[in-house]
Protein backbone atom coordinates (compact mmCIF):
# COMPACT_ATOMS: atom_id res chain seq x y z
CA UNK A 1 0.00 0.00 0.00
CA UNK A 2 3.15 2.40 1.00
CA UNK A 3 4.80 1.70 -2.20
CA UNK A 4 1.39 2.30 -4.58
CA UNK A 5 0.79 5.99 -2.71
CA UNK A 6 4.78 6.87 -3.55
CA UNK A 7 3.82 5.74 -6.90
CA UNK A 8 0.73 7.89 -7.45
CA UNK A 9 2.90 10.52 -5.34
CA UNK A 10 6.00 10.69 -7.17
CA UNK A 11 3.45 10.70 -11.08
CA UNK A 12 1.66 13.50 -9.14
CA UNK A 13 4.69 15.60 -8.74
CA UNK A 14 5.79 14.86 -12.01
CA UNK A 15 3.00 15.77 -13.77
CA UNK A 16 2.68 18.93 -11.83
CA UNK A 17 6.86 19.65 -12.28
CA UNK A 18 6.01 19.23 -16.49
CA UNK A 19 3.78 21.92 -16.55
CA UNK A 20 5.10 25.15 -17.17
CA UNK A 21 3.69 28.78 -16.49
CA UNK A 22 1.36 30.19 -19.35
CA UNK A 23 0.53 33.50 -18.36
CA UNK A 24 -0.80 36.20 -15.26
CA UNK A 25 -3.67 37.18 -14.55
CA UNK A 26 -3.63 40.90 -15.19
CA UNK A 27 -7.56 41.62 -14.23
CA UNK A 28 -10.20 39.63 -12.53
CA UNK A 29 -14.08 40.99 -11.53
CA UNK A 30 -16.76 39.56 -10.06
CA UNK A 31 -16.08 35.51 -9.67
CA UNK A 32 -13.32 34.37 -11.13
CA UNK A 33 -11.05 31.59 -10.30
CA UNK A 34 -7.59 29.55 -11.69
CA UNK A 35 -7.84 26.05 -10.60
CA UNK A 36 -8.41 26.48 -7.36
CA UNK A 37 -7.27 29.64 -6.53
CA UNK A 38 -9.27 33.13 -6.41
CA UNK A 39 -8.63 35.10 -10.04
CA UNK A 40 -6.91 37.74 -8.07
CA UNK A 41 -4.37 39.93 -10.07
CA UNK A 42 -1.03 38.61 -10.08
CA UNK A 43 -2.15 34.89 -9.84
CA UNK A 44 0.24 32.91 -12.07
CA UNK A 45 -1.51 30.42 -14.56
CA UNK A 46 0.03 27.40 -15.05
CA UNK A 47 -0.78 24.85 -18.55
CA UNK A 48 -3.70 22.41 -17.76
CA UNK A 49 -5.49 24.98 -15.14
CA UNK A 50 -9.53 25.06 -15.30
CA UNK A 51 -9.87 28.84 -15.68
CA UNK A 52 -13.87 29.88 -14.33
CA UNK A 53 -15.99 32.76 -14.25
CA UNK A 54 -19.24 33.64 -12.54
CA UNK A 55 -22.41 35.78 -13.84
CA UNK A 56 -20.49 38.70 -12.95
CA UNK A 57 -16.86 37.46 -13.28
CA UNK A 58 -14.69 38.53 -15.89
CA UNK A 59 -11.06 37.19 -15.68
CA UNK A 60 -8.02 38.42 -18.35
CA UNK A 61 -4.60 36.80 -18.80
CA UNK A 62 -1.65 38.18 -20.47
CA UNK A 63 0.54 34.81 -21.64
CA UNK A 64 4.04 34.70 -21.51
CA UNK A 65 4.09 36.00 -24.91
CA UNK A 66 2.22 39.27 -24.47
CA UNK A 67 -0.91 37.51 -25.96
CA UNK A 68 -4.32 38.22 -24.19
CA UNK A 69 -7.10 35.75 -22.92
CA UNK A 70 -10.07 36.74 -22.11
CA UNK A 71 -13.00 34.96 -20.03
CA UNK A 72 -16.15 36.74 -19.79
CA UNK A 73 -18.99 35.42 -17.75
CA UNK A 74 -20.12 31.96 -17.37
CA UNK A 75 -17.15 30.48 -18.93
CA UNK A 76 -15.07 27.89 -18.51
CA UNK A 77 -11.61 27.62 -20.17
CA UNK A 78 -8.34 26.18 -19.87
CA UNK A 79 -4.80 26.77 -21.26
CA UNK A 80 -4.22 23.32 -22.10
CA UNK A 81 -0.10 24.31 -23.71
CA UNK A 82 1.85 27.02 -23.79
CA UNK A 83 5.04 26.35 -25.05
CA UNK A 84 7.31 28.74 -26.80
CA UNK A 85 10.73 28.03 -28.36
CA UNK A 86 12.10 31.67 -29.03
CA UNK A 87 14.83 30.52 -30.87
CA UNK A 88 13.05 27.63 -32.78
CA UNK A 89 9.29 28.68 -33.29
CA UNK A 90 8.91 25.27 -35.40
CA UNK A 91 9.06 23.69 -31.74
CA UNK A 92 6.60 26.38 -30.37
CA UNK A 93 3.18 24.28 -29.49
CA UNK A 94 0.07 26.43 -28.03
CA UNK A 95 -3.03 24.93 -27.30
CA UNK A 96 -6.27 26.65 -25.93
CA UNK A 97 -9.71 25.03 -25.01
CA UNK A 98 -13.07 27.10 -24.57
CA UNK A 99 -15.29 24.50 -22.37
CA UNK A 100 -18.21 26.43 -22.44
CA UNK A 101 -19.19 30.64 -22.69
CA UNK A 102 -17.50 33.27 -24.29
CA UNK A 103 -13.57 34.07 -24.65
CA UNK A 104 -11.65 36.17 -26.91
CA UNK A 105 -7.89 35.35 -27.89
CA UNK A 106 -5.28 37.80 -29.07
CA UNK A 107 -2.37 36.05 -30.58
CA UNK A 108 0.93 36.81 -28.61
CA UNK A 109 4.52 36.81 -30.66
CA UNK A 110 5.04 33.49 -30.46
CA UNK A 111 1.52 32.29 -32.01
CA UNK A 112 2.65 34.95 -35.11
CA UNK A 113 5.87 32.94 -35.44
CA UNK A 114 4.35 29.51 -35.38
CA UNK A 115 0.52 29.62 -36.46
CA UNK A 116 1.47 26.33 -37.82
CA UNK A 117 1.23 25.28 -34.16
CA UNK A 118 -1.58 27.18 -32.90
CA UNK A 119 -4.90 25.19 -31.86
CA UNK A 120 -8.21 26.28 -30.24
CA UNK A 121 -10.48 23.89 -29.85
CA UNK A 122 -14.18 23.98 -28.35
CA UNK A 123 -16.20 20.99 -27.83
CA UNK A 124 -17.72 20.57 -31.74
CA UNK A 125 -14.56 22.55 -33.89
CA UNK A 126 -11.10 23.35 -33.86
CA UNK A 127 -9.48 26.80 -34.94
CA UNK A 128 -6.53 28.08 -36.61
CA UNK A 129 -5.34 31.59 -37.09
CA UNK A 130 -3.71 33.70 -39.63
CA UNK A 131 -2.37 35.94 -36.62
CA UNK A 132 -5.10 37.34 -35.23
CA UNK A 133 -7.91 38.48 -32.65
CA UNK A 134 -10.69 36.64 -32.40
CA UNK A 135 -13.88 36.07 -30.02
CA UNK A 136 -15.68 32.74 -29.67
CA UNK A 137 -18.83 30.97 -28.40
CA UNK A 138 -18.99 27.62 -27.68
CA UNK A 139 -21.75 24.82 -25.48
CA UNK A 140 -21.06 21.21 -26.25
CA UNK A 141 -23.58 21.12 -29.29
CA UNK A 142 -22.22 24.57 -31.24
CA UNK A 143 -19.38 26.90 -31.68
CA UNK A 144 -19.47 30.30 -32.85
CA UNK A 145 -16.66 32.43 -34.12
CA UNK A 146 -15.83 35.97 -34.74
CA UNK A 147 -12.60 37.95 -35.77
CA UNK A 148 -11.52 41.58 -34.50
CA UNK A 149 -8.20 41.58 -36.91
CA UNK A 150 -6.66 39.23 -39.33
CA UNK A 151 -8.18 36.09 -40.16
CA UNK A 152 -9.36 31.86 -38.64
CA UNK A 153 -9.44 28.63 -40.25
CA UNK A 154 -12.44 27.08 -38.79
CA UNK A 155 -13.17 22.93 -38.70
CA UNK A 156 -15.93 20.45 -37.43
CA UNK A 157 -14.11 17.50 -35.58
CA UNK A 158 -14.24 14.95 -38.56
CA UNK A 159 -12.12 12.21 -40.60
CA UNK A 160 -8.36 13.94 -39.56
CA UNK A 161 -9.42 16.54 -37.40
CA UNK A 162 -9.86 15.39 -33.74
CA UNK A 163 -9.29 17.63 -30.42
CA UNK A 164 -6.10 15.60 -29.43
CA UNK A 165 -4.55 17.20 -32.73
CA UNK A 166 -2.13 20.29 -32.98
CA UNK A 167 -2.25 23.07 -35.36
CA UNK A 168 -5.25 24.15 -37.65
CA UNK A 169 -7.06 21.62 -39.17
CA UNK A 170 -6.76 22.77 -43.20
CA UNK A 171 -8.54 21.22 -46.15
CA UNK A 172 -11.91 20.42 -48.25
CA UNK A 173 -14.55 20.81 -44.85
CA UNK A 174 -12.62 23.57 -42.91
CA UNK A 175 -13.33 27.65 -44.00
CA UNK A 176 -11.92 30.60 -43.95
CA UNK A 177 -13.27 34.01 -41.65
CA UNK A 178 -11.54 37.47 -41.81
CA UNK A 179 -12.21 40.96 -40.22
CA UNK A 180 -13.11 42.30 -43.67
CA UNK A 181 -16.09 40.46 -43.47
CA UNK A 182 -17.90 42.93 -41.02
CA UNK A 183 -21.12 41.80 -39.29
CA UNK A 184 -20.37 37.84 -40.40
CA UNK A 185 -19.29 35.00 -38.51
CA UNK A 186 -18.37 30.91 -38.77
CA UNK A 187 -20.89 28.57 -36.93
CA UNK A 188 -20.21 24.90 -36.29
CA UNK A 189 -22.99 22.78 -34.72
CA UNK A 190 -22.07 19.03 -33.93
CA UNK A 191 -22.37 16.49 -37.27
CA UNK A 192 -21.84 19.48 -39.32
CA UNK A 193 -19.11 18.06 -42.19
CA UNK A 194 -17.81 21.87 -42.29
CA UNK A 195 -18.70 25.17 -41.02
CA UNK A 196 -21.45 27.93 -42.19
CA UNK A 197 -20.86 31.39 -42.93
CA UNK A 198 -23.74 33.62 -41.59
CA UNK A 199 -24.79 37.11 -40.79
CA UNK A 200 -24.69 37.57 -36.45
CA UNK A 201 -27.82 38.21 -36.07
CA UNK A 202 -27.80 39.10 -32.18
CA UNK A 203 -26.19 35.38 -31.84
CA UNK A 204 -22.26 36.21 -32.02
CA UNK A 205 -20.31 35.95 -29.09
CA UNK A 206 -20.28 39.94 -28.56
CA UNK A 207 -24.31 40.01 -28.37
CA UNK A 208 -24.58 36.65 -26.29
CA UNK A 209 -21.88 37.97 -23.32
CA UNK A 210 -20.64 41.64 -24.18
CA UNK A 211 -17.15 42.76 -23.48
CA UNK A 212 -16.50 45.17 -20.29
CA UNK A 213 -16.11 49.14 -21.50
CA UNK A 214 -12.03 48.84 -20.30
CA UNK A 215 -11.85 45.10 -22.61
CA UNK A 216 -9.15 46.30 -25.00
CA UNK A 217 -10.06 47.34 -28.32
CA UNK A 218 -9.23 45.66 -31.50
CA UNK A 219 -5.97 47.78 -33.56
CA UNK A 220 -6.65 46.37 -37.03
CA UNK A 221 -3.31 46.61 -38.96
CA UNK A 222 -1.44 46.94 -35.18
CA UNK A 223 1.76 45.90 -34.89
CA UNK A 224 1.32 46.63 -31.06
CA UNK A 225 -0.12 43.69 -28.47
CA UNK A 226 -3.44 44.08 -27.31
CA UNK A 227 -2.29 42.93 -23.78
CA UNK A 228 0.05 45.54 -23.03
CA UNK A 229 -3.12 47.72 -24.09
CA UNK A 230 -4.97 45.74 -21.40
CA UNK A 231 -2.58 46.99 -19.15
CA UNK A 232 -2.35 50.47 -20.02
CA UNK A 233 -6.39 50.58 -19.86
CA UNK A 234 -6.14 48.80 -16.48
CA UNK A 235 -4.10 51.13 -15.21
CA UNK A 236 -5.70 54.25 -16.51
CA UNK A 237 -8.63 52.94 -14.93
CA UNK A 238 -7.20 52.22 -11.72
CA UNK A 239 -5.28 55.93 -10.89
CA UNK A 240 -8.68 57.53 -12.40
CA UNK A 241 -6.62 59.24 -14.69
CA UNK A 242 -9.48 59.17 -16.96
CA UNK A 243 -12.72 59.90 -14.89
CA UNK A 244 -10.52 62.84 -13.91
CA UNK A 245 -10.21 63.85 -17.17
CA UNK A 246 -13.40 63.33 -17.96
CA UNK A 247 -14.97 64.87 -14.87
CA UNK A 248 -12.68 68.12 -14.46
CA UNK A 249 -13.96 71.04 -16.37
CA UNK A 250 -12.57 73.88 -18.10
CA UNK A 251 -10.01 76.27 -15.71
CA UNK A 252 -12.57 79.54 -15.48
CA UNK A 253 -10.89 82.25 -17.17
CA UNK A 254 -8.85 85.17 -15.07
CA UNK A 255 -9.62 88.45 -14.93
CA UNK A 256 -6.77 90.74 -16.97
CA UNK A 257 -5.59 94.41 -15.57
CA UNK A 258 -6.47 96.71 -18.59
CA UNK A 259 -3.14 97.11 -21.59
CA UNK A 260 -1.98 100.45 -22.41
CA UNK A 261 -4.03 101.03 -25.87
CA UNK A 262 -1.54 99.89 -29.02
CA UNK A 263 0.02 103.00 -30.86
CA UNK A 264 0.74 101.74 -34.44
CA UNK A 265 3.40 103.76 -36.41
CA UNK A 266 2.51 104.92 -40.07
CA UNK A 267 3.84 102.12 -42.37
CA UNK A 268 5.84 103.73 -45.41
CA UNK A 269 3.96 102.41 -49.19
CA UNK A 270 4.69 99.59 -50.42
CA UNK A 271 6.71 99.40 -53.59
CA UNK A 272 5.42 96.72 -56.41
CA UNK A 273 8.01 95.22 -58.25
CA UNK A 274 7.66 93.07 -61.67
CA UNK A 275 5.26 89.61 -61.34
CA UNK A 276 7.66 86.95 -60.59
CA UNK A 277 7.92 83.62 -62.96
CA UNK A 278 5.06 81.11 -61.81
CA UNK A 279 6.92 78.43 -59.76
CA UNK A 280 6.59 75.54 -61.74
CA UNK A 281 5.63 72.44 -59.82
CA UNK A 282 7.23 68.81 -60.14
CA UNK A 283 4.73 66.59 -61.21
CA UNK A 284 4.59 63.42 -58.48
CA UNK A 285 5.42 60.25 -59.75
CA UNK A 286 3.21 57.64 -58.51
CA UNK A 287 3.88 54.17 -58.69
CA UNK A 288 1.91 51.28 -60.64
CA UNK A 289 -0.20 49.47 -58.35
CA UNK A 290 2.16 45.49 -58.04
CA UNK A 291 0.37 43.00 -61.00
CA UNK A 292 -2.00 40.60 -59.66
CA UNK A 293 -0.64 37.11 -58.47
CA UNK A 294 -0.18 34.63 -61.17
CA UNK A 295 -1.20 30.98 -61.79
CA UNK A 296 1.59 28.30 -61.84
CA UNK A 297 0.90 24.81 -61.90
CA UNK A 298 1.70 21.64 -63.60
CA UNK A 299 2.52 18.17 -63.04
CA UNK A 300 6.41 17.83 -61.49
CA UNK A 301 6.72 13.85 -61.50
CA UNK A 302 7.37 12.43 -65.54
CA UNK A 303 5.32 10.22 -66.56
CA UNK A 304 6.46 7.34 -69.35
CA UNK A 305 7.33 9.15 -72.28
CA UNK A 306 5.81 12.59 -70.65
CA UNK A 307 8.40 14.72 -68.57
CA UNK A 308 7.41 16.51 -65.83
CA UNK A 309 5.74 20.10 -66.79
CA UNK A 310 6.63 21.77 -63.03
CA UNK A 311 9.71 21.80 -61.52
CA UNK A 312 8.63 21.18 -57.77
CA UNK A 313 12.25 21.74 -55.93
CA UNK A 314 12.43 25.21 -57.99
CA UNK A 315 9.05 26.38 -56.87
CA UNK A 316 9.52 25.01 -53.02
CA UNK A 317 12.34 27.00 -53.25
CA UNK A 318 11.43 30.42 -54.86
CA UNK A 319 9.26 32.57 -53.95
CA UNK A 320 6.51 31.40 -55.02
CA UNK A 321 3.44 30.16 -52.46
CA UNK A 322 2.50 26.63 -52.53
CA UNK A 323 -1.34 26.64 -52.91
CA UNK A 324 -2.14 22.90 -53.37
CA UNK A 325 -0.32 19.52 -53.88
CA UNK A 326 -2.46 16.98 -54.68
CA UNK A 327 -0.34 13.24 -55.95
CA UNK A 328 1.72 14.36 -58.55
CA UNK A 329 0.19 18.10 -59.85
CA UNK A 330 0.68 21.37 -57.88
CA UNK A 331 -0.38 24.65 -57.88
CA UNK A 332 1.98 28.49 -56.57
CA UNK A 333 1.19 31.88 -56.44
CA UNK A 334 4.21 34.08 -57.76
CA UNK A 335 4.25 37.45 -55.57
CA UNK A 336 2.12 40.34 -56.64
CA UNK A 337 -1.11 41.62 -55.76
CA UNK A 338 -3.42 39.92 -53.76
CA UNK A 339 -6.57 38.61 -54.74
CA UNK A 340 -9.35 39.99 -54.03
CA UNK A 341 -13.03 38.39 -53.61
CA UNK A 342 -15.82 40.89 -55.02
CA UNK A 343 -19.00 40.54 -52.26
CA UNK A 344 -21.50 39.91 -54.62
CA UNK A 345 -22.17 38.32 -58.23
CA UNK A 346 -21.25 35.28 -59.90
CA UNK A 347 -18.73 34.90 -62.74
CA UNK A 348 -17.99 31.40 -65.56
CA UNK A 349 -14.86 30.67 -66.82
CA UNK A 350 -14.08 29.06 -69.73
CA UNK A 351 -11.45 25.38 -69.80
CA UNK A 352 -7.94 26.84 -71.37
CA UNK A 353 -5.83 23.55 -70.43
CA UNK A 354 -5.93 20.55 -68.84
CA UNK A 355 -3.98 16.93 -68.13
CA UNK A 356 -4.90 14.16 -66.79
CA UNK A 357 -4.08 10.67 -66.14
CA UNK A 358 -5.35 7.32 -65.08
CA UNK A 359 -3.00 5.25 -63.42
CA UNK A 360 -3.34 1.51 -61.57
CA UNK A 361 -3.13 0.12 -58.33
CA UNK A 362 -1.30 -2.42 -59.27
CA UNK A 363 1.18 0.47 -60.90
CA UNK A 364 1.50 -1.76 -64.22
CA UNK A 365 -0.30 0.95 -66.00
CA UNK A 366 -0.47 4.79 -66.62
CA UNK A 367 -2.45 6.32 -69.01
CA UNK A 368 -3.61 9.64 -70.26
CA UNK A 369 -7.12 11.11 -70.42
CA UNK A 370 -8.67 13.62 -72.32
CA UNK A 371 -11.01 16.10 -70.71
CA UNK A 372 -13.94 17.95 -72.84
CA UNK A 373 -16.46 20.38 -71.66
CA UNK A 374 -15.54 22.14 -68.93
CA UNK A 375 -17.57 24.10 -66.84
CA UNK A 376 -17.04 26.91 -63.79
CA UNK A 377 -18.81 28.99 -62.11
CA UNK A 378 -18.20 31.21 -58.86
CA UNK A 379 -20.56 32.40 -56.80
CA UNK A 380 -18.65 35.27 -55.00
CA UNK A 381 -22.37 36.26 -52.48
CA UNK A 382 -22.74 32.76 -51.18
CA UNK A 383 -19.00 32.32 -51.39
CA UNK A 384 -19.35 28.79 -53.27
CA UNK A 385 -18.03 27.50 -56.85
CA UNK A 386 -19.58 24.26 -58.79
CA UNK A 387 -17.61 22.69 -61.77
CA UNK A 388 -17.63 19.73 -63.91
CA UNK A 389 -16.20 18.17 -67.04
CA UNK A 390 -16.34 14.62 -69.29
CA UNK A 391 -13.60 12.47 -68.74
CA UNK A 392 -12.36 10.08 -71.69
CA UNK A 393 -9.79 7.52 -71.06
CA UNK A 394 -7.96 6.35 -73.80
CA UNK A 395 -9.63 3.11 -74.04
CA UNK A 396 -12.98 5.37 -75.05
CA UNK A 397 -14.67 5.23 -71.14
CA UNK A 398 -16.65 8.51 -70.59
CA UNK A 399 -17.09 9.71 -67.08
CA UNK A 400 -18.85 12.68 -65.44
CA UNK A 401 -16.58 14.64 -63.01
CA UNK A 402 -18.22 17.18 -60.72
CA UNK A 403 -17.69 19.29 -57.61
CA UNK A 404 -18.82 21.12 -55.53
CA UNK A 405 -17.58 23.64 -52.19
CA UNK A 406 -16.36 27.02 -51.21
CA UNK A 407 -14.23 30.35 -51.84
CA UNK A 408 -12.31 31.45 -49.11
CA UNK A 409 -11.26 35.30 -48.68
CA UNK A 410 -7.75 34.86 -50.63
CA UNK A 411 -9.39 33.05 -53.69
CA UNK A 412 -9.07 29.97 -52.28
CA UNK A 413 -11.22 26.79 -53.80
CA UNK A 414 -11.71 24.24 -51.17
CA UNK A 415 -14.22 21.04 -52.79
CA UNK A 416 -16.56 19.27 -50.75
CA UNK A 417 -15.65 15.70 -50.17
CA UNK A 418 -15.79 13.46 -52.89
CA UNK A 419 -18.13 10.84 -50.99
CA UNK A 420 -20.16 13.86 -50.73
CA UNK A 421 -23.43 14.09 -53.65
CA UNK A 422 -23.03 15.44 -55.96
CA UNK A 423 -19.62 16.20 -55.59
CA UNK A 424 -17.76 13.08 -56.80
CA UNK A 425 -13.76 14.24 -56.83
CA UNK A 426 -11.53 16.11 -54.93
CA UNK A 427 -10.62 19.58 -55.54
CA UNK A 428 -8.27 22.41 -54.27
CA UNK A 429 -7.52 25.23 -56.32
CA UNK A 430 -7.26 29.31 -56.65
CA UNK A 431 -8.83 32.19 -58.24
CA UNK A 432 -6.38 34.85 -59.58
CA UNK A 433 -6.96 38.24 -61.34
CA UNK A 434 -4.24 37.45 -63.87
CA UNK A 435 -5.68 38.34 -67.40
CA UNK A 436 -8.77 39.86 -66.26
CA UNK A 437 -9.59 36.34 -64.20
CA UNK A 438 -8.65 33.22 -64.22
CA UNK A 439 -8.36 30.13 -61.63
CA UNK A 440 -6.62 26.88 -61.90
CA UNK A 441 -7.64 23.67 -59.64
CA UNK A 442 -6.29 19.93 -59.40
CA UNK A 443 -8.18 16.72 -58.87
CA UNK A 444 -8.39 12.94 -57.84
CA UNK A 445 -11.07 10.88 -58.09
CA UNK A 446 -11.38 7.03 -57.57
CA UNK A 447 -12.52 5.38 -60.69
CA UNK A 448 -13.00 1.87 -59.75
CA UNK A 449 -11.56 -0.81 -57.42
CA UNK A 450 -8.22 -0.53 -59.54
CA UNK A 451 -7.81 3.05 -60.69
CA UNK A 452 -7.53 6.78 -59.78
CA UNK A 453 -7.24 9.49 -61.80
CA UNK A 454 -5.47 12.66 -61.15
CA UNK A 455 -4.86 16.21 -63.25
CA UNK A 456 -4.88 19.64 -63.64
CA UNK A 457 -6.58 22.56 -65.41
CA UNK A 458 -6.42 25.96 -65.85
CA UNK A 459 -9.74 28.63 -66.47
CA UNK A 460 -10.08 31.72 -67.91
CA UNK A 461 -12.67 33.97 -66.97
CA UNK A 462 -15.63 34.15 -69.77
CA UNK A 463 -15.33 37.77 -71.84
């Protein structure tokens, strides 16, 4: 019996030496409690700690990274990882979990260095970020989010994504939610296979538990941390420097002993020479707005007879922007312009180029297939694209390719699952305003119990 408690003792102590420090709390009101200690200013928050708040309580933490986390009432959080590798963000892992209620989370410096690494997960979704301030609600049935600046990658616990996971959970079911899109937010509800875009219609996590007047405001485009804002506000707040301010009026003015009246001398004419020469003005030069982002994709693994039409080491090493990587086609983005995605209005392209091939299970066989009739269409309001195109393999089989799914802010194609009706391949792709319009998308689709296909093609947008 001795030997079992030093057992459980000595895991105890080792569980509670492994966890590290995550942040302070920098303001508590009303109830609020870490673990099991009052939410007092001051109080150190360690990883793993159940962070609560009352009806009234309101509870913020500045992390170790000069990140903010803020609990609002009725909510139940914990910072389930918090650590940072200054000197190699790739080893940086942060984790945060919203139980239940409203928080809001303001990425520190290390989250900007490693987004790759950054998870926040509520009982139904996880959530990425693209360095950024966000706000979300969350029960065990639904998750809303909102963002303040930058941008989230929002997922539905399905197929790959699971809460034990790290890092955003990227791909056909998860979207995309930015700042630009005012007045919108992502919503997640449990079974969902990815998330809706809506208007918050008193339902976001601002109208369900609103922020405290001295809850730091967003700086959209601020390269300064919202916590150390916290703590300027705080502090403002607590010397009533501002109520002083605010309350202290005008100094009356003070009676002055009359001046000795002005005696002006008279002021000899004015002599008017010739006009001068008009002073002629250097025009401004102003620079050409960057061209848009171009379209590069191809297939980088030779095939037979066929070599390979992308060099894939090049572009991974340029700098160009991977966009999608799908067997052996790829898409990048060379730099320019960003796109952008109009708010309303729908727009067809028209099939410019294309390759495909079959190829076997067995890998005896690789062949080439022709694809006809292509079809696009974007609907930029709903933020959703359909396309579709006949297939011909060389032995003369026809088959109808389709899909389905969304448009994320950057011009981003993300298909629905191929299982999915009537979606029936995979797709990833990208719009770009090269040449007036244009987007270019790869595929893979199961053809039978011994073949796959997999290709390419590139749209132009219809004149």
């Amino acid at each position: 019996m001795l030997r079992q408690l030093l057992i459980i003792s000595s895991l105890a102590f080792a569980a509670t030496a492994h966890a590290a420090e995550a942040g302070k709390v920098i303001f508590a009101a009303g109830q609020a409690q870490v673990a099991d200690k009052a939410g007092a200013e001051g109080t150190s928050v360690q990883e793993g700690e159940l962070l609560m708040t009352g009806k009234d309580g309101f509870l913020y933490v500045k992390t170790i990274d000069n990140g903010l986390f803020v609990l609002r009432p009725n909510t139940k959080a914990r910072i389930v990882a918090y650590h940072v590798d200054a000197k190699n963000p790739a080893n940086t892992r942060i984790k945060l979990e919203l139980i239940s209620g409203v928080a809001r989370s303001k990425s520190g410096e290390a989250v900007k260095q490693a987004r790759q690494n950054f998870r926040f997960n509520t009982p139904v979704a996880a959530i990425g970020v693209r360095g950024t301030d966000f706000t979300v609600y969350a029960d065990q049935e639904t998750a809303r989010v909102t963002v303040l600046t930058g941008g989230v990658v929002v997922s539905g616990f399905a197929g790959s994504c699971n809460p034990e996971g790290g890092g955003p959970c990227e791909g056909a079911a998860s979207r995309e939610l930015f700042a630009a899109q005012r007045g919108q937010l992502l919503q997640v509800k449990r079974g969902d296979t990815a998330p809706q875009l809506l208007q918050s219609n008193g339902n976001g996590p601002d109208q369900v538990s609103p922020p405290r007047a001295d809850e730091p405001v967003a700086k959209s485009g601020g390269s300064g941390s919202s916590s150390n804002t916290a703590a300027s506000i705080l502090d403002a707040r607590k010397s009533n420097t501002f109520e002083k301010l605010v309350n202290q009026g005008p100094t009356p003015a003070q009676p002055q002993p009359p001046k000795d009246p002005i005696v002006t001398p008279p002021i000899d004419p004015v002599v008017v020479g010739p006009t001068p020469d008009p002073i002629e003005q250097t025009p401004v030069e102003v620079p050409p707005p960057p061209p848009p982002k171009e379209l590069v994709w191809g297939r980088w693994q030779g095939i037979a007879a066929a070599p390979a039409t992308l060099n894939l080491e090049e572009q991974l090493g340029s700098v160009n922007t991977k966009v999608a990587l799908m067997r052996n086609y790829a898409i990048f983005l060379t730099p320019g312009a960003d796109y952008v995605v109009p708010e309303r209005g729908s727009v067809g392209f028209n099939l410019k180029a294309s390759e495909a091939y079959v190829y076997s299970d067995t890998g005896s066989l690789t062949t080439k297939a022709d694809i006809t009739n292509g079809t696009l269409t974007v609907d930029f309001g709903a933020r959703t694209f359909k396309t579709g195109f006949d297939l011909t393999t060389s032995s003369g089989e026809l088959f109808k390719m389709y899909s389905e799914g969304g448009v994320g802010n950057s011009g981003r194609l993300f298909g629905n699952e191929s299982w999915r009706n009537p979606t029936n391949m995979n797709v990833e792709g990208q719009l770009s305003g090269e040449n007036g319009g244009a987007a270019a998308y790869i595929f893979e689709r199961r053809l039978d119990g011994g073949r796959t296909v997999n290709g390419g093609t590139y749209w132009g947008v219809q004149k």
